[in-house]
PDB file of N, CA and C in Angstrom:
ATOM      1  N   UNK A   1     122.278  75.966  87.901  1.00  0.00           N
ATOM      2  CA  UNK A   1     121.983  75.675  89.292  1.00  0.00           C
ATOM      3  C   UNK A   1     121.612  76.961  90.040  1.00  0.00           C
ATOM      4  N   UNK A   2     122.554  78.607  89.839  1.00  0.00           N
ATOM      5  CA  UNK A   2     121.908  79.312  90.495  1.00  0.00           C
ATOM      6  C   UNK A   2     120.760  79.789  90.282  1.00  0.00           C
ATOM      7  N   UNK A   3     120.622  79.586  88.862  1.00  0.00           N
ATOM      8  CA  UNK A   3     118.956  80.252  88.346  1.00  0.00           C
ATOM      9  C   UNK A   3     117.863  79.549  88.748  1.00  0.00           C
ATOM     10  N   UNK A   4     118.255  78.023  89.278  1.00  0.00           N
ATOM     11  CA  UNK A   4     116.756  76.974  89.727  1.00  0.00           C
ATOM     12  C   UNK A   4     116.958  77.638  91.204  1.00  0.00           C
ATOM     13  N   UNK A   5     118.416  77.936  92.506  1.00  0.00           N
ATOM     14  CA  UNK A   5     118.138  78.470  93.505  1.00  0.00           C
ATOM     15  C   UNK A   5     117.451  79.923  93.489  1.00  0.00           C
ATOM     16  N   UNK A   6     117.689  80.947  92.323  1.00  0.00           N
ATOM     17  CA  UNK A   6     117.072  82.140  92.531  1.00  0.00           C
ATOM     18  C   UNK A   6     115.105  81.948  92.520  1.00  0.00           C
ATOM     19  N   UNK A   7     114.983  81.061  91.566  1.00  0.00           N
ATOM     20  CA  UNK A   7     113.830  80.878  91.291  1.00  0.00           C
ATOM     21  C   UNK A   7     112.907  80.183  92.623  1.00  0.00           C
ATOM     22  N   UNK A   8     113.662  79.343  93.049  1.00  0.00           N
ATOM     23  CA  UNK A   8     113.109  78.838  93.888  1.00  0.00           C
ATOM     24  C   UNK A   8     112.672  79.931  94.937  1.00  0.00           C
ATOM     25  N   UNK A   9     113.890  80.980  95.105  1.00  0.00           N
ATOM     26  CA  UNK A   9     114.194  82.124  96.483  1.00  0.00           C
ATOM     27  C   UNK A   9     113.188  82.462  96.521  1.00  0.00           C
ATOM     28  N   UNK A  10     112.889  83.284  95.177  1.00  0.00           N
ATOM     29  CA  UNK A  10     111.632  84.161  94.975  1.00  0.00           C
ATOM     30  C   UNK A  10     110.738  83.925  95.051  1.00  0.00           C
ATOM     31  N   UNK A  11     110.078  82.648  94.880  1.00  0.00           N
ATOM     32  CA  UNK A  11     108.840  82.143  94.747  1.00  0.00           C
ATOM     33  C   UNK A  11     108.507  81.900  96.052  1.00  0.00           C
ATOM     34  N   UNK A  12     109.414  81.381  97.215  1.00  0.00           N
ATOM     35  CA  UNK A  12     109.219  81.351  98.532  1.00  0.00           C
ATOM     36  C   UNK A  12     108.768  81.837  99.141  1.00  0.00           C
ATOM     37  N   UNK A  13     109.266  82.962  98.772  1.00  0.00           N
ATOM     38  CA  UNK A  13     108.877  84.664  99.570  1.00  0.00           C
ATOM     39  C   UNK A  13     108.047  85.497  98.659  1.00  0.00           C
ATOM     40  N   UNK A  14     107.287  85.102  97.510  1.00  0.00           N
ATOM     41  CA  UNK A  14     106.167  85.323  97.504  1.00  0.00           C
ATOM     42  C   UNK A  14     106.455  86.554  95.948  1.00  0.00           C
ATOM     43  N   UNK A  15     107.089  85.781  95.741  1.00  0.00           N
ATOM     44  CA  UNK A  15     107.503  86.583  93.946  1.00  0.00           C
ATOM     45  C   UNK A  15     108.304  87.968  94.220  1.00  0.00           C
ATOM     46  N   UNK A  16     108.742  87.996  92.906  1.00  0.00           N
ATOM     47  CA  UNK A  16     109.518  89.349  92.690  1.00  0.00           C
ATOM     48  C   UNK A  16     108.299  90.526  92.554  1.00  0.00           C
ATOM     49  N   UNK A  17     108.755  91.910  93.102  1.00  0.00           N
ATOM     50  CA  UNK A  17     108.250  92.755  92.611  1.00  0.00           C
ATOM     51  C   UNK A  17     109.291  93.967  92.163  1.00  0.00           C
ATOM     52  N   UNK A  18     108.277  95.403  91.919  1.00  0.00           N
ATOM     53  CA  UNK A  18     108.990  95.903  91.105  1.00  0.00           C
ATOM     54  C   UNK A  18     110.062  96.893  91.891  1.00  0.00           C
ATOM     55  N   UNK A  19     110.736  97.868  91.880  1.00  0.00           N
ATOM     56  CA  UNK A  19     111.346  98.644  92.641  1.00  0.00           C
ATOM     57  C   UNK A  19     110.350  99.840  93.038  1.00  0.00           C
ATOM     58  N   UNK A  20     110.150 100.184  92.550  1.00  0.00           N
ATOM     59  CA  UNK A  20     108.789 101.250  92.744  1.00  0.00           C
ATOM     60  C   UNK A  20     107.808 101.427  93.249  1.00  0.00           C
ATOM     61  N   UNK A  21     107.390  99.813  93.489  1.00  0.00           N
ATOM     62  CA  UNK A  21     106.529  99.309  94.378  1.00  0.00           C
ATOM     63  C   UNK A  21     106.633  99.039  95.778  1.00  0.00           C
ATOM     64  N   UNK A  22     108.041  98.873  95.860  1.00  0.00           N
ATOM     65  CA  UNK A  22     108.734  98.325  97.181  1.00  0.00           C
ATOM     66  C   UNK A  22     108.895 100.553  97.581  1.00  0.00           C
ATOM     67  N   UNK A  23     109.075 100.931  96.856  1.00  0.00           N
ATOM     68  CA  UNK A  23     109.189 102.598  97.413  1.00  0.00           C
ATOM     69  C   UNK A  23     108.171 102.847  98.021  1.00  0.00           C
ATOM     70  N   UNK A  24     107.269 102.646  97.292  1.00  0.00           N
ATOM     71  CA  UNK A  24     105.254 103.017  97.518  1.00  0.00           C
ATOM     72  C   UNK A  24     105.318 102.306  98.987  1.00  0.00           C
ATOM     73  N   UNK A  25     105.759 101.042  99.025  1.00  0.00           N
ATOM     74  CA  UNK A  25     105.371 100.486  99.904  1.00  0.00           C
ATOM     75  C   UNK A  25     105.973 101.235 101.216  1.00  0.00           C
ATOM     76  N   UNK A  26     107.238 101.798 101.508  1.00  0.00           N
ATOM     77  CA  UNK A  26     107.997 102.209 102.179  1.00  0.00           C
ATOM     78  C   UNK A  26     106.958 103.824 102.946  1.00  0.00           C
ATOM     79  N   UNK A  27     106.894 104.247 101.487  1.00  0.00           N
ATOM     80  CA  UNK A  27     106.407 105.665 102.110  1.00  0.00           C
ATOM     81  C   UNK A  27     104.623 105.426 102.180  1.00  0.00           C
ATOM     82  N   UNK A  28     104.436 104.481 101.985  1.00  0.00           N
ATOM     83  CA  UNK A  28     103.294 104.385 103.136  1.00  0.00           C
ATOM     84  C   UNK A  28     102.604 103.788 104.512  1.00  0.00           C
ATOM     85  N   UNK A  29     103.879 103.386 104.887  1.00  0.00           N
ATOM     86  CA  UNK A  29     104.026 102.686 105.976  1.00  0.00           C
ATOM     87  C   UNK A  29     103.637 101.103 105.795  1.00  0.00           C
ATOM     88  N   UNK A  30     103.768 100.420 104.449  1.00  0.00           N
ATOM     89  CA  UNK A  30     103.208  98.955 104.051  1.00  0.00           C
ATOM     90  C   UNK A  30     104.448  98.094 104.647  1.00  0.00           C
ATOM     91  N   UNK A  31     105.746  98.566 104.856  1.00  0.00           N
ATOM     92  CA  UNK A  31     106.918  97.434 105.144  1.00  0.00           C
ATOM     93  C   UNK A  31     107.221  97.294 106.489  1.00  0.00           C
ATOM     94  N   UNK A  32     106.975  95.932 107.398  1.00  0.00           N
ATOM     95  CA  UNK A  32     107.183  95.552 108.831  1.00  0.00           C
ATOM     96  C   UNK A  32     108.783  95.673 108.234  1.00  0.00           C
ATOM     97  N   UNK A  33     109.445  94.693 107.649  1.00  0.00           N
ATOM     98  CA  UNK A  33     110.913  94.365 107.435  1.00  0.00           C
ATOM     99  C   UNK A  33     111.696  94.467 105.916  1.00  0.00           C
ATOM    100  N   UNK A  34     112.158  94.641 105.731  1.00  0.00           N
ATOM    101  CA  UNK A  34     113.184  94.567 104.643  1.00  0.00           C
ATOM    102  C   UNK A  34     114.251  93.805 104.798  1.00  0.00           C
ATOM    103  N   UNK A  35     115.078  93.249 104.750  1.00  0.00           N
ATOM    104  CA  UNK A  35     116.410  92.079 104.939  1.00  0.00           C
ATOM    105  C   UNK A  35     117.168  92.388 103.334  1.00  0.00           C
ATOM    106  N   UNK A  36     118.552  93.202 103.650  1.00  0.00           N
ATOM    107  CA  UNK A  36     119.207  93.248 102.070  1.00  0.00           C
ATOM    108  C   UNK A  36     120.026  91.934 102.222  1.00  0.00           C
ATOM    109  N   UNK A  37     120.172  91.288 101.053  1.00  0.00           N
ATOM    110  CA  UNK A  37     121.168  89.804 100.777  1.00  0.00           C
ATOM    111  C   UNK A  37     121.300  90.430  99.247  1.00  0.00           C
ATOM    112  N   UNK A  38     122.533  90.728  99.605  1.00  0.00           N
ATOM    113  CA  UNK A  38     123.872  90.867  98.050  1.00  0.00           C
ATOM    114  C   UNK A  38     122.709  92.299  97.533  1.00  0.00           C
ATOM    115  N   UNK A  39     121.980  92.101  96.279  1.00  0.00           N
ATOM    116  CA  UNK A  39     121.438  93.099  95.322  1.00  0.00           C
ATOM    117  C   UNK A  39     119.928  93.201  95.546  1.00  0.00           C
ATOM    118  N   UNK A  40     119.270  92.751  96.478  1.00  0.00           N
ATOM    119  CA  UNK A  40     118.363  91.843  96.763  1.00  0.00           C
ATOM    120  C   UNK A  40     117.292  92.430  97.934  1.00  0.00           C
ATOM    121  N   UNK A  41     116.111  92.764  98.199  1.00  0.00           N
ATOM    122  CA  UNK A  41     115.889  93.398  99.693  1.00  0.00           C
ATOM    123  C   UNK A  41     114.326  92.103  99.597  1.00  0.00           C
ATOM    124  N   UNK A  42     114.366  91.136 100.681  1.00  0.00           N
ATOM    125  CA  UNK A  42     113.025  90.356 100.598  1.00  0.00           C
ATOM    126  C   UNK A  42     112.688  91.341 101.519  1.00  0.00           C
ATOM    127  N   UNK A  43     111.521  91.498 101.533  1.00  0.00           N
ATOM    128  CA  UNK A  43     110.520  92.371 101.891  1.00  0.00           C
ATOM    129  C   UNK A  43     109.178  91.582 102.749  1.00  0.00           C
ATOM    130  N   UNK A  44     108.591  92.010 103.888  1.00  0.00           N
ATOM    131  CA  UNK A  44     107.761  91.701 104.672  1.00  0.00           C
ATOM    132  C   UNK A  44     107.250  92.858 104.984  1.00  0.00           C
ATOM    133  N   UNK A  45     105.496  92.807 104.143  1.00  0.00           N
ATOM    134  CA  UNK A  45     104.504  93.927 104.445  1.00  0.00           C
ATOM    135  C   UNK A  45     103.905  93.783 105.276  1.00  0.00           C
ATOM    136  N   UNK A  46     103.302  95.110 106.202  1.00  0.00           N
ATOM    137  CA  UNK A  46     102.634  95.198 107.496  1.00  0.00           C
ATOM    138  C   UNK A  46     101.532  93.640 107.403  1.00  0.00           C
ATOM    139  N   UNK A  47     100.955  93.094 106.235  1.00  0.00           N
ATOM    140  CA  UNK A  47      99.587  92.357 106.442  1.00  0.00           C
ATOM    141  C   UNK A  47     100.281  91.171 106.710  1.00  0.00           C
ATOM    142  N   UNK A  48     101.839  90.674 106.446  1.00  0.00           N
ATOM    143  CA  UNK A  48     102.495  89.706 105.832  1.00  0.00           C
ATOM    144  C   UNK A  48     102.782  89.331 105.646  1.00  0.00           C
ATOM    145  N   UNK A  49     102.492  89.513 103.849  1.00  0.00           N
ATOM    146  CA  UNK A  49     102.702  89.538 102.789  1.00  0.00           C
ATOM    147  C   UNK A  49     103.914  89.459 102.288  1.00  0.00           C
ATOM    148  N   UNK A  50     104.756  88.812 101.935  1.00  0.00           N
ATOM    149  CA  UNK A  50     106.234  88.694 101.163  1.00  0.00           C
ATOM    150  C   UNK A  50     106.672  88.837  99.714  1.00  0.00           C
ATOM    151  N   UNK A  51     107.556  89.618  99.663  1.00  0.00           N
ATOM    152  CA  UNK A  51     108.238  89.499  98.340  1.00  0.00           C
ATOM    153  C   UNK A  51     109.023  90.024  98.269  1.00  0.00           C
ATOM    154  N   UNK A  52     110.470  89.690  96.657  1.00  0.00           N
ATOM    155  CA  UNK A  52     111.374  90.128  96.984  1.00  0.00           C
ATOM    156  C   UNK A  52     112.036  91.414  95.356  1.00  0.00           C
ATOM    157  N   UNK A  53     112.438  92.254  96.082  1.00  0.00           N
ATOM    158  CA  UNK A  53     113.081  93.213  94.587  1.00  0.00           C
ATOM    159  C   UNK A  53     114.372  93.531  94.654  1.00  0.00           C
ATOM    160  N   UNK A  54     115.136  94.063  93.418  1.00  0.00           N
ATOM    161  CA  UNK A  54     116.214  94.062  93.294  1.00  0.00           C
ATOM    162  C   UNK A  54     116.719  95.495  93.505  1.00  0.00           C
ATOM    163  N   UNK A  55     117.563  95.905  93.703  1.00  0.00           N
ATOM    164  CA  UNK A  55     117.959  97.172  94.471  1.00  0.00           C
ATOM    165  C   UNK A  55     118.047  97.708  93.464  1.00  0.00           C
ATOM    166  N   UNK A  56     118.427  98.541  92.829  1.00  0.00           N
ATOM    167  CA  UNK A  56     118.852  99.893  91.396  1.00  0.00           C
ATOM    168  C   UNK A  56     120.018 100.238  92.344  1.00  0.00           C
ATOM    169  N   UNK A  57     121.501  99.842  91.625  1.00  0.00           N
ATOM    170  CA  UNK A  57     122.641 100.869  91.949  1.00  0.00           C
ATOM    171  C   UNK A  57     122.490 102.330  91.709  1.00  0.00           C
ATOM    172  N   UNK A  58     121.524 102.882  91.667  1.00  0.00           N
ATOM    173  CA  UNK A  58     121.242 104.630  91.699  1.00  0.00           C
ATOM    174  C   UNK A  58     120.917 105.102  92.823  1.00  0.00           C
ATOM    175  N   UNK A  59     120.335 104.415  93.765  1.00  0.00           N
ATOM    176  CA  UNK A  59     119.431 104.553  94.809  1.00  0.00           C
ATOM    177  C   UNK A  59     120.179 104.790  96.259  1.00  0.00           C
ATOM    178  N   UNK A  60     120.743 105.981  95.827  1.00  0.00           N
ATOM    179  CA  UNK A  60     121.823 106.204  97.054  1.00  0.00           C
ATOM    180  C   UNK A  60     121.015 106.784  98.543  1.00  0.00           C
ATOM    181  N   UNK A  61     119.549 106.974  98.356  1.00  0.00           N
ATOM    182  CA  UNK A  61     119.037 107.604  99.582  1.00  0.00           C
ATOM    183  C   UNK A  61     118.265 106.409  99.832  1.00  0.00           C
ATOM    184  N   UNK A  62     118.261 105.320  99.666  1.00  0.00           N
ATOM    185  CA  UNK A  62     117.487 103.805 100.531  1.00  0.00           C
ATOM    186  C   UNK A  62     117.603 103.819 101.990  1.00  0.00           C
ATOM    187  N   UNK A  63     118.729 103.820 102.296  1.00  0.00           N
ATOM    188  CA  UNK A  63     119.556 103.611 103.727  1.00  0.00           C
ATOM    189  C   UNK A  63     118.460 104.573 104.773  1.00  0.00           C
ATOM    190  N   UNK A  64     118.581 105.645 104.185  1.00  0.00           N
ATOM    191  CA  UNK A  64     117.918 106.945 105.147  1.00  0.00           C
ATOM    192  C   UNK A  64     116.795 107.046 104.981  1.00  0.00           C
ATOM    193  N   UNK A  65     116.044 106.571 103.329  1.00  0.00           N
ATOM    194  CA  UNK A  65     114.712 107.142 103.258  1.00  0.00           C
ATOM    195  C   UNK A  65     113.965 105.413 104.593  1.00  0.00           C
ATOM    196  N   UNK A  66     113.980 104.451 104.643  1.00  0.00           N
ATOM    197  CA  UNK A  66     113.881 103.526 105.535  1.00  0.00           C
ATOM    198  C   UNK A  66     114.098 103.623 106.840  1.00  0.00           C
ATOM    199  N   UNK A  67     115.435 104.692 107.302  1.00  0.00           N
ATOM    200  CA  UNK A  67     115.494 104.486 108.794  1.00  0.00           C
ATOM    201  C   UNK A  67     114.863 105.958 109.219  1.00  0.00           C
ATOM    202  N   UNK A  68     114.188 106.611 108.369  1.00  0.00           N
ATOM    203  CA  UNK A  68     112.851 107.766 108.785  1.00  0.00           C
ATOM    204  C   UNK A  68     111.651 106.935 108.723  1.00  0.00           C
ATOM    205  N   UNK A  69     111.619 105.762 108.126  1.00  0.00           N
ATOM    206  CA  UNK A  69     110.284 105.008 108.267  1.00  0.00           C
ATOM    207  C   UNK A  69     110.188 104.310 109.668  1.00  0.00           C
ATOM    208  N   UNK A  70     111.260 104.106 110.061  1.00  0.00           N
ATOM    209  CA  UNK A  70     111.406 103.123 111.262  1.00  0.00           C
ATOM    210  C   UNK A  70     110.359 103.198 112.666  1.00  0.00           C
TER     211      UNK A  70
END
C-alpha cells in the first residue's frame, strides 16, 4: 500500500529526479519552492515544473546552501 501511495506521490508532482539535479537546480536560480516531507524535498521550478528527490543523509549544508538562494 505504501509503495502504490509513493508511486502515485511522485508521479503527481511530476516524477522523481536525481539529487544533483535538484543542486544544479538550486545554484542556478531554477527552484521557486522546495517543501521537505520526512526524506523527501518536492520541488517547484521557476517555469513550474514539478518534481520530487530524495535528500542524501550527507548533505549537511542544504539548509544554508537554499536560504542564500532565497
Amino acid at each position: 500500500m505504501m509503495t502504490a501511495y509513493q508511486s502515485f506521490n511522485a508521479a503527481s508532482s511530476g516524477g522523481i529526479t536525481d539529487y544533483t539535479t535538484f543542486i544544479s537546480d538550486v545554484e542556478n536560480n531554477q527552484v521557486r519552492q522546495a517543501k521537505f516531507e520526512d526524506n523527501e524535498i518536492l520541488v517547484t521550478k521557476a517555469d513550474g515544473a514539478k518534481y520530487t528527490t530524495v535528500i542524501p543523509l550527507e548533505d549537511k549544508d542544504l539548509l544554508n546552501d537554499l536560504l542564500k538562494k532565497k
